[in-house]
N, C-alpha and C. Protein backbone atom coordinates (compact mmCIF):
# COMPACT_ATOMS: atom_id res chain seq x y z
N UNK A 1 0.83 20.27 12.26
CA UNK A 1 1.12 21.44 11.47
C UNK A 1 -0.19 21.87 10.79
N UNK A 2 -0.44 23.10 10.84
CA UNK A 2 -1.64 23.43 10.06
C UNK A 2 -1.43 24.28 8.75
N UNK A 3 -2.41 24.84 7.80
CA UNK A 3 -2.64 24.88 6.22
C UNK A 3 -1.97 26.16 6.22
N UNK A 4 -1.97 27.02 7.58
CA UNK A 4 -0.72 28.38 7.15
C UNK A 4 0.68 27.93 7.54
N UNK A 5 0.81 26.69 8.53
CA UNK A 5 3.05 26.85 8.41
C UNK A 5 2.66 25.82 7.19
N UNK A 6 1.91 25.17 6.94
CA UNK A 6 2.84 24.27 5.37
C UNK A 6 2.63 24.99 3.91
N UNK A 7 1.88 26.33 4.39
CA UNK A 7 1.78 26.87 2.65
C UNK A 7 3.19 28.14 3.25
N UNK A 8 3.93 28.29 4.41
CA UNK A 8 4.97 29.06 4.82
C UNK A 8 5.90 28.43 4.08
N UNK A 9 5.52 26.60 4.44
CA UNK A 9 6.97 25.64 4.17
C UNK A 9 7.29 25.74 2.51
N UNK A 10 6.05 25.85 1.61
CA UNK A 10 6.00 25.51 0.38
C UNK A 10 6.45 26.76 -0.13
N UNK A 11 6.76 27.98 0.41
CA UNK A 11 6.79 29.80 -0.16
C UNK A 11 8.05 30.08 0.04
N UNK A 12 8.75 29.43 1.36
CA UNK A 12 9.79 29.16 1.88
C UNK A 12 10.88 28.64 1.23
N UNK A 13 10.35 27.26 1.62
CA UNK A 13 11.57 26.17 0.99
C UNK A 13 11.62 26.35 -0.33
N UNK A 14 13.16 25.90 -1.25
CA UNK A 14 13.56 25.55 -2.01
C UNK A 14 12.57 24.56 -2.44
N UNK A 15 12.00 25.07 -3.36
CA UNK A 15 10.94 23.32 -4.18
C UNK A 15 12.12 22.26 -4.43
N UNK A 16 12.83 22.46 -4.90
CA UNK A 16 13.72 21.51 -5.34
C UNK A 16 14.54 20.39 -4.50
N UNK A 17 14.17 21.26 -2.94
CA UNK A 17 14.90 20.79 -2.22
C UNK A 17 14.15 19.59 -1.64
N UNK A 18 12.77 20.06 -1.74
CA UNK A 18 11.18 19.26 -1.57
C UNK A 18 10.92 18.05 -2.12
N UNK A 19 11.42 18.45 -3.60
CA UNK A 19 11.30 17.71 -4.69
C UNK A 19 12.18 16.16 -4.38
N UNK A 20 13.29 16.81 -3.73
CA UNK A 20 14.60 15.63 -3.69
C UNK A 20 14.57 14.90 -2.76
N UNK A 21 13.71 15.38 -1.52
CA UNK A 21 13.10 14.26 0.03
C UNK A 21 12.33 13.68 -0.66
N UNK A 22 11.31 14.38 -1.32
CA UNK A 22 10.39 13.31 -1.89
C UNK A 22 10.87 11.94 -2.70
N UNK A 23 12.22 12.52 -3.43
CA UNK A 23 12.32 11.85 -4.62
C UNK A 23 12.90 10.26 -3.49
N UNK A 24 13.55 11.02 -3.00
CA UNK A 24 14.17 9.54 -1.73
C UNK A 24 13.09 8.45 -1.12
N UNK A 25 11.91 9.36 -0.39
CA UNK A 25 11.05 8.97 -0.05
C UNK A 25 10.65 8.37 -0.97
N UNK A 26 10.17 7.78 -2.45
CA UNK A 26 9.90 7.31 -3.44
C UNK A 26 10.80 5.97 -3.78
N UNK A 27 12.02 5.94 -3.54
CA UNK A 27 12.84 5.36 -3.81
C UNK A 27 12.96 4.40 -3.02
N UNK A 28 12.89 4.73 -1.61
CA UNK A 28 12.73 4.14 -0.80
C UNK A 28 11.31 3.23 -0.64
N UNK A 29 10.16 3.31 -1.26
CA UNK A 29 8.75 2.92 -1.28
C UNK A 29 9.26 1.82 -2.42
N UNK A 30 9.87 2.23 -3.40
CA UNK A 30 10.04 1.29 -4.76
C UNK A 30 10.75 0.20 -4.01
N UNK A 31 11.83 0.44 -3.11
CA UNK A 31 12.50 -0.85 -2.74
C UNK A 31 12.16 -1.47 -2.02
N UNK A 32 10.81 -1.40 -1.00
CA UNK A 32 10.44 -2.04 -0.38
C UNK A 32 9.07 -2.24 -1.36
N UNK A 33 8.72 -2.19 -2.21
CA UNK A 33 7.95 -3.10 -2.68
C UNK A 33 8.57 -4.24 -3.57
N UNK A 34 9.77 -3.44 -4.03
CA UNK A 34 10.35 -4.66 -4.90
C UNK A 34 10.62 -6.20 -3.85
N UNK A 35 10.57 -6.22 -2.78
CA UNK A 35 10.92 -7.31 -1.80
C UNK A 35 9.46 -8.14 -2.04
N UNK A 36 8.57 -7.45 -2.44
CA UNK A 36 7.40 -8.51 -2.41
C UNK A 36 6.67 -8.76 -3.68
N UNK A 37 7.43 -8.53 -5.06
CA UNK A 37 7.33 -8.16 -6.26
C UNK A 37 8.16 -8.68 -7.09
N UNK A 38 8.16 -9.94 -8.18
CA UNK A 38 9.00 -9.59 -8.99
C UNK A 38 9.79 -8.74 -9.61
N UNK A 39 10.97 -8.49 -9.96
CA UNK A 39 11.34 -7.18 -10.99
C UNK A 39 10.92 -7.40 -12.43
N UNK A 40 10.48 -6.56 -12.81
CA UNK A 40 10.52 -6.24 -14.36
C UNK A 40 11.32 -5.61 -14.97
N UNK A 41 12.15 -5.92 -16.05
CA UNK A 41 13.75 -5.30 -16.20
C UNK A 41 12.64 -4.31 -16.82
N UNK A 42 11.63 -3.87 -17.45
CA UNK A 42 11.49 -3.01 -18.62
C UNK A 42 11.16 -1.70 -17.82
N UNK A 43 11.27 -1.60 -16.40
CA UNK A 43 11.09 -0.31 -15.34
C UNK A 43 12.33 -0.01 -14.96
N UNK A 44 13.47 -1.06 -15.03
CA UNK A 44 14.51 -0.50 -14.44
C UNK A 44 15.49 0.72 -14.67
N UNK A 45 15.83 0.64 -16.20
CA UNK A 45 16.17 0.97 -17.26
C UNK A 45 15.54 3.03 -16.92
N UNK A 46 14.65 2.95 -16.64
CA UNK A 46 13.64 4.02 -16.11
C UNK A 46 13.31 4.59 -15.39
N UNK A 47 14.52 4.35 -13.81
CA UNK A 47 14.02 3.90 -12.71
C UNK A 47 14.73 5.53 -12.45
N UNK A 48 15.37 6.19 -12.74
CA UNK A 48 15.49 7.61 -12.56
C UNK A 48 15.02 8.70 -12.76
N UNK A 49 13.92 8.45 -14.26
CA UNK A 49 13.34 9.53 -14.53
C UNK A 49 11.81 9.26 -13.91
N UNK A 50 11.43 7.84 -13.44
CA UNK A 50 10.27 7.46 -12.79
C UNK A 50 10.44 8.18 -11.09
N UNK A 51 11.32 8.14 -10.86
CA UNK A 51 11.55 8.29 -9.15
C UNK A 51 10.74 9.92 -9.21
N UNK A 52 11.71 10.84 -10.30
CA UNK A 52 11.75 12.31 -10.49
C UNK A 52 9.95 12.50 -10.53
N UNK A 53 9.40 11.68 -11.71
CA UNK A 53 8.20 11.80 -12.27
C UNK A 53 7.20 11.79 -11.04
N UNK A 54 7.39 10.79 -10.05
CA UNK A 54 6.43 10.77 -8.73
C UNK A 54 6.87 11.67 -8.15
N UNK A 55 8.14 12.19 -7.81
CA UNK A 55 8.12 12.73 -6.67
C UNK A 55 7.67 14.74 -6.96
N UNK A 56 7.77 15.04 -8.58
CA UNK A 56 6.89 15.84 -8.36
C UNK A 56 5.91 16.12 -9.02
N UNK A 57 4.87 14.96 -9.28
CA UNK A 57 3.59 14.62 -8.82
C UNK A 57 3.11 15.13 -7.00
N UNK A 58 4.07 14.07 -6.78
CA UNK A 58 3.73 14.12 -5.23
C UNK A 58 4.03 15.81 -4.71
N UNK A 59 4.96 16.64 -5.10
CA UNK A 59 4.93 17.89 -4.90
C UNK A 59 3.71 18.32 -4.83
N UNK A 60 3.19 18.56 -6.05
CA UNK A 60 2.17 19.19 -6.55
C UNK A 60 0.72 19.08 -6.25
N UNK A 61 0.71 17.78 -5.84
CA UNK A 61 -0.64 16.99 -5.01
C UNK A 61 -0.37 17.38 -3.68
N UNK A 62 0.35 17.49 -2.67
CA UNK A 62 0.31 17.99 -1.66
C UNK A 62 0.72 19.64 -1.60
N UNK A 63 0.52 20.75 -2.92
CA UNK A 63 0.38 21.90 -2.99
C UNK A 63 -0.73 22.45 -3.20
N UNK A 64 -1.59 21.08 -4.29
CA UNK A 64 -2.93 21.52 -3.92
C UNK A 64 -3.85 21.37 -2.98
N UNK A 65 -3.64 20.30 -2.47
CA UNK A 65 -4.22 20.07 -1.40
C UNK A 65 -3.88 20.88 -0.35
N UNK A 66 -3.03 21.78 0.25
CA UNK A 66 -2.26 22.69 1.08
C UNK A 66 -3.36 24.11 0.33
N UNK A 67 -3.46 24.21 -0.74
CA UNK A 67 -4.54 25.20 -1.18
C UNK A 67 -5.41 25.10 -1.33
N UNK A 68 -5.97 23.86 -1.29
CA UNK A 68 -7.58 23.83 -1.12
C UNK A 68 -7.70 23.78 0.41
N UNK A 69 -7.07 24.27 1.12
CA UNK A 69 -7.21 24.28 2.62
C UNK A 69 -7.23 22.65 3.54
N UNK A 70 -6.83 21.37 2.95
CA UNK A 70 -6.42 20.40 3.78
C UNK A 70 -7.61 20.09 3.99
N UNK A 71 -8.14 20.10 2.80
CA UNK A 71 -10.27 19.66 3.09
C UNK A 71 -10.13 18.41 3.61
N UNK A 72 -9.16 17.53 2.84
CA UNK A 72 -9.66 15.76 3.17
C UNK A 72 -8.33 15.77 4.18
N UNK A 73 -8.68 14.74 5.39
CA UNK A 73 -7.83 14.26 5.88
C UNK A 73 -6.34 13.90 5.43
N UNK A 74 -5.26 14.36 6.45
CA UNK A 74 -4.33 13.59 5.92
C UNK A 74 -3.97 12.05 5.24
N UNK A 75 -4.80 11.55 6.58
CA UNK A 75 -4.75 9.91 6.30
C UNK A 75 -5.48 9.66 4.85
N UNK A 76 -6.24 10.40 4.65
CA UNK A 76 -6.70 9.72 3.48
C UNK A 76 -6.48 10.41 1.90
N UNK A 77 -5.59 11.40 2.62
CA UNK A 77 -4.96 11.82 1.14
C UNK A 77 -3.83 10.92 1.42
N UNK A 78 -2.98 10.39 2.33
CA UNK A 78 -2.18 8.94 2.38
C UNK A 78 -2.79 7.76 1.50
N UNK A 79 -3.28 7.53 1.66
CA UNK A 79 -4.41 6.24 0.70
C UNK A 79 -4.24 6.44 -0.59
């Protein structure tokens, strides 16, 4: 996909709707680290408004980056 269909996808889509794959996608990252991680009860307690908090971060970091024209690699905006 290139920097004009994903700034289509971002003008397009429902943010919110963006917001809520992400938020899964997040959720899903938390539980597979918790397998190799102690829990700390003092995150759990938190663990809904933390999911929300990354995932739009993560919006917003892949909006700018979609507007600064996709300068750095994907892979290493992955990293």
């Amino acid at each position: 996909m290139n920097s004009e269909e994903l700034r289509w996808v971002l003008q397009v889509e429902n943010k919110n709707l963006l917001i809520a794959a992400l938020r899964v996608h997040v959720e899903a990252l938390k539980q597979e680290a918790d397998k190799h991680t102690l829990p700390n009860p003092a995150f759990g307690a938190y663990d809904e408004y933390g999911f929300s908090f990354v995932a739009g971060g993560l919006y917003v970091l892949i909006k700018d980056w979609i507007s600064n024209d996709m300068r750095e690699a994907a892979e290493t905006m992955g990293k």
